[in-house]
C-alpha atoms as a PDB file:
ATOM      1  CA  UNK A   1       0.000   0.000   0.000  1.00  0.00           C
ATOM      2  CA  UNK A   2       0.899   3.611  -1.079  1.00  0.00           C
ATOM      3  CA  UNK A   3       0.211   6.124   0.738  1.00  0.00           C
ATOM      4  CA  UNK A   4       0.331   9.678  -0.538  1.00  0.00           C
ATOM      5  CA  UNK A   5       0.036  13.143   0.801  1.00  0.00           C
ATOM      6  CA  UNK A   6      -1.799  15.721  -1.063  1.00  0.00           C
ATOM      7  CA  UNK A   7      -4.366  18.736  -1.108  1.00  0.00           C
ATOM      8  CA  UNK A   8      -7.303  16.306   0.481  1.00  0.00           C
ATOM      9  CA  UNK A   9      -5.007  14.660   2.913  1.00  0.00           C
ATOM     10  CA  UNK A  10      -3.657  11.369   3.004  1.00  0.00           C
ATOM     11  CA  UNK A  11      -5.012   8.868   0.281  1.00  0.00           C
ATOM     12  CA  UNK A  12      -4.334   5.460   0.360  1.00  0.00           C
ATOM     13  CA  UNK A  13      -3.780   4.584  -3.499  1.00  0.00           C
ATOM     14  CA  UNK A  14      -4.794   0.944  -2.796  1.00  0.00           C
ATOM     15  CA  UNK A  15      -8.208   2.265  -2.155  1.00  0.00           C
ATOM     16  CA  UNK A  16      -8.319   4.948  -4.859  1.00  0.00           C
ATOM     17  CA  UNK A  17      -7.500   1.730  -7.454  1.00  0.00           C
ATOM     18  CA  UNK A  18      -9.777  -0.574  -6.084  1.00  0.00           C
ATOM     19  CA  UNK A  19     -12.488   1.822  -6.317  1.00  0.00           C
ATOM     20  CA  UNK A  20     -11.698   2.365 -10.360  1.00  0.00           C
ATOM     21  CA  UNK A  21     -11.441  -1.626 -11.061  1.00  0.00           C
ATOM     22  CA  UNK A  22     -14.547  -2.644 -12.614  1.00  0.00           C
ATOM     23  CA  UNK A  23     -15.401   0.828 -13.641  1.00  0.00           C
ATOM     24  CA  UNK A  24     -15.233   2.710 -16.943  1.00  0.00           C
ATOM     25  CA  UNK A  25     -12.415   5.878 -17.809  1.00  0.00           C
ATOM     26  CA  UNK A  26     -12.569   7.662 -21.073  1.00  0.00           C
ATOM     27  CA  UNK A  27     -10.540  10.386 -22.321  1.00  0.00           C
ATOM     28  CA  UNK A  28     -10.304  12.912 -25.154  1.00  0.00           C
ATOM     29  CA  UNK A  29     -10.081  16.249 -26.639  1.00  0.00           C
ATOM     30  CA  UNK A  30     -12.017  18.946 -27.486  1.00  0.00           C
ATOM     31  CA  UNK A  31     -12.982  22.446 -28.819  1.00  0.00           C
ATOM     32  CA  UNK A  32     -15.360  25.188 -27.992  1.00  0.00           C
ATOM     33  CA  UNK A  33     -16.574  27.770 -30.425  1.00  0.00           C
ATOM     34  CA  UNK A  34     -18.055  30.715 -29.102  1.00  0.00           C
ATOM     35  CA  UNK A  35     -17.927  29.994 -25.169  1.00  0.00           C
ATOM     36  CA  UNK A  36     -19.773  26.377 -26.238  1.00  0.00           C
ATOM     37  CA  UNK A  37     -18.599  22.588 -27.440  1.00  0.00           C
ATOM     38  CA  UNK A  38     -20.002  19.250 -26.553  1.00  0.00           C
ATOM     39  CA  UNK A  39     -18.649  15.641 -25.840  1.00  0.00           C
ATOM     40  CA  UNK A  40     -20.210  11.964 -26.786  1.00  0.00           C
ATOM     41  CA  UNK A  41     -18.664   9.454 -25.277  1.00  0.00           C
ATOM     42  CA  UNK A  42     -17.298   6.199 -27.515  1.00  0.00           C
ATOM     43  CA  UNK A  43     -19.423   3.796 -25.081  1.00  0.00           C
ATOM     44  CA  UNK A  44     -22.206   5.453 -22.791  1.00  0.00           C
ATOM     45  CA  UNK A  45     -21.258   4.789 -19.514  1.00  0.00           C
ATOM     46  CA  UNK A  46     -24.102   2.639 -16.768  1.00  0.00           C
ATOM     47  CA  UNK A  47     -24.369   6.110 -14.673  1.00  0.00           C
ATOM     48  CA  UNK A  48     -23.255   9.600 -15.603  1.00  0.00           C
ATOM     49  CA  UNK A  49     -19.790   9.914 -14.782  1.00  0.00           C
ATOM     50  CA  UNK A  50     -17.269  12.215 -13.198  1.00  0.00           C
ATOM     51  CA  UNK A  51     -16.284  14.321 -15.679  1.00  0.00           C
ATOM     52  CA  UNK A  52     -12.524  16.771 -15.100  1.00  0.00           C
ATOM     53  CA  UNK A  53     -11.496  19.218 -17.910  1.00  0.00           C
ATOM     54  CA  UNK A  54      -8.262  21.072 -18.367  1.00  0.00           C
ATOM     55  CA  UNK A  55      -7.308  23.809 -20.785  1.00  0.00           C
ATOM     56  CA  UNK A  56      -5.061  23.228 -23.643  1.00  0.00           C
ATOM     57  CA  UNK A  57      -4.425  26.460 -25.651  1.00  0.00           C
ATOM     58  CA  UNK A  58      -2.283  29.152 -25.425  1.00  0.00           C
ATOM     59  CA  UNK A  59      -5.125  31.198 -24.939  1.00  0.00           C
ATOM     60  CA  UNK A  60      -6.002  31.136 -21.206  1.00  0.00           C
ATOM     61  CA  UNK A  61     -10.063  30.052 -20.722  1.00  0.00           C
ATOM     62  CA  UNK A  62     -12.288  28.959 -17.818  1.00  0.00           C
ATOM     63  CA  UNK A  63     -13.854  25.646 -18.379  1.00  0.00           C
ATOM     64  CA  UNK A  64     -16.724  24.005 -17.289  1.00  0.00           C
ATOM     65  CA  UNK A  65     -19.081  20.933 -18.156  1.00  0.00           C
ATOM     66  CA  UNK A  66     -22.848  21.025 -17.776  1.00  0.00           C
ATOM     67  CA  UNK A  67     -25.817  18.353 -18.149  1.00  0.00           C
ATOM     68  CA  UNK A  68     -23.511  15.528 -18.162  1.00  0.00           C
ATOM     69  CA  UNK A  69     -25.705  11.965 -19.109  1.00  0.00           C
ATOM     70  CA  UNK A  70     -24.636   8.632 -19.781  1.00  0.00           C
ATOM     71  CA  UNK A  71     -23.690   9.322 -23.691  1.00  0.00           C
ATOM     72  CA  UNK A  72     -21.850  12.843 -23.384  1.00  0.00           C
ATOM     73  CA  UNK A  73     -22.032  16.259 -22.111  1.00  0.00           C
ATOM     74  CA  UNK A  74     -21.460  19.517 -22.994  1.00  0.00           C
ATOM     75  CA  UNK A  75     -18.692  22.239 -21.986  1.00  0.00           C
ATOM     76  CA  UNK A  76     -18.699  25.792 -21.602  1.00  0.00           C
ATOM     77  CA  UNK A  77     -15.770  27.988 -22.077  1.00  0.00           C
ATOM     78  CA  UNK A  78     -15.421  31.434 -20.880  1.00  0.00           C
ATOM     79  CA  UNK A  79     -12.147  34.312 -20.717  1.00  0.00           C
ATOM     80  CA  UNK A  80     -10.636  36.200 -18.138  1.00  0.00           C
ATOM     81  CA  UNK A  81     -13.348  39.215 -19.316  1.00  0.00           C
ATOM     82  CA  UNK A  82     -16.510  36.491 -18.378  1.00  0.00           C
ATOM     83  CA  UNK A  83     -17.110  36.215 -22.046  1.00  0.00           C
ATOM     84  CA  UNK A  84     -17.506  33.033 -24.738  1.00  0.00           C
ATOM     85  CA  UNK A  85     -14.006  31.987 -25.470  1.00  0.00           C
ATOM     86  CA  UNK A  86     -12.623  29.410 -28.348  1.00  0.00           C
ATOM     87  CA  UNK A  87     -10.238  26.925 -27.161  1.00  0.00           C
ATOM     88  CA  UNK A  88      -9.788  23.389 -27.188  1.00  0.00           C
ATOM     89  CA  UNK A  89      -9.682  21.431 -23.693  1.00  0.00           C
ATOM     90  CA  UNK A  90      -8.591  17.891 -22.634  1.00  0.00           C
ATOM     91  CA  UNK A  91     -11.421  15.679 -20.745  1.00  0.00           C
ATOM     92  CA  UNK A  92     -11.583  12.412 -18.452  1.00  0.00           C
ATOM     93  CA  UNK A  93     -15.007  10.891 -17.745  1.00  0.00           C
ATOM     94  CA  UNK A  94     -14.899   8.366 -14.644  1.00  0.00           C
ATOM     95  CA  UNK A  95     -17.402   6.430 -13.838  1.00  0.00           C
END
């Protein structure tokens, strides 16, 4: 057993494994036009998953996903002004 120190405290990564085996990851990228984009999954997932996005760009945005289902979701994408912003993201659905 591993165990690791971080933000949320002390994590056992035993535990944090054990809890992924039998469940589904996917991963991808993405791109927003106008503050907007959308995701479908490859294989819908049992539940709606976790879903974690990260920027990608060399334009900095502020990303966020919204009415996440089974088959997908979509993202929203602002700038630093609070405005729509293009960009393309990385994503990681868990669940």
């Amino acid at each position: 057993m591993v165990r690791q120190r971080g933000l949320l405290g002390t994590v056992d990564t035993g535990e944090v494994a054990a809890k992924l085996v039998g469940g589904t990851i996917q991963r991808g990228s993405g791109t927003t036009t106008a503050g907007s984009g959308a995701v479908v999954f490859a294989k819908a997932f049992g539940a709606a998953p976790t879903v974690m996005l990260t920027a990608t760009g060399a334009t900095p945005i502020i990303l966020s996903s919204d009415n996440v289902t089974t088959s997908g979701f979509d993202v929203n994408a602002l700038d630093n002004a609070g405005a729509g912003a293009t960009g393309t993201f990385d994503w990681i659905a868990i669940g």
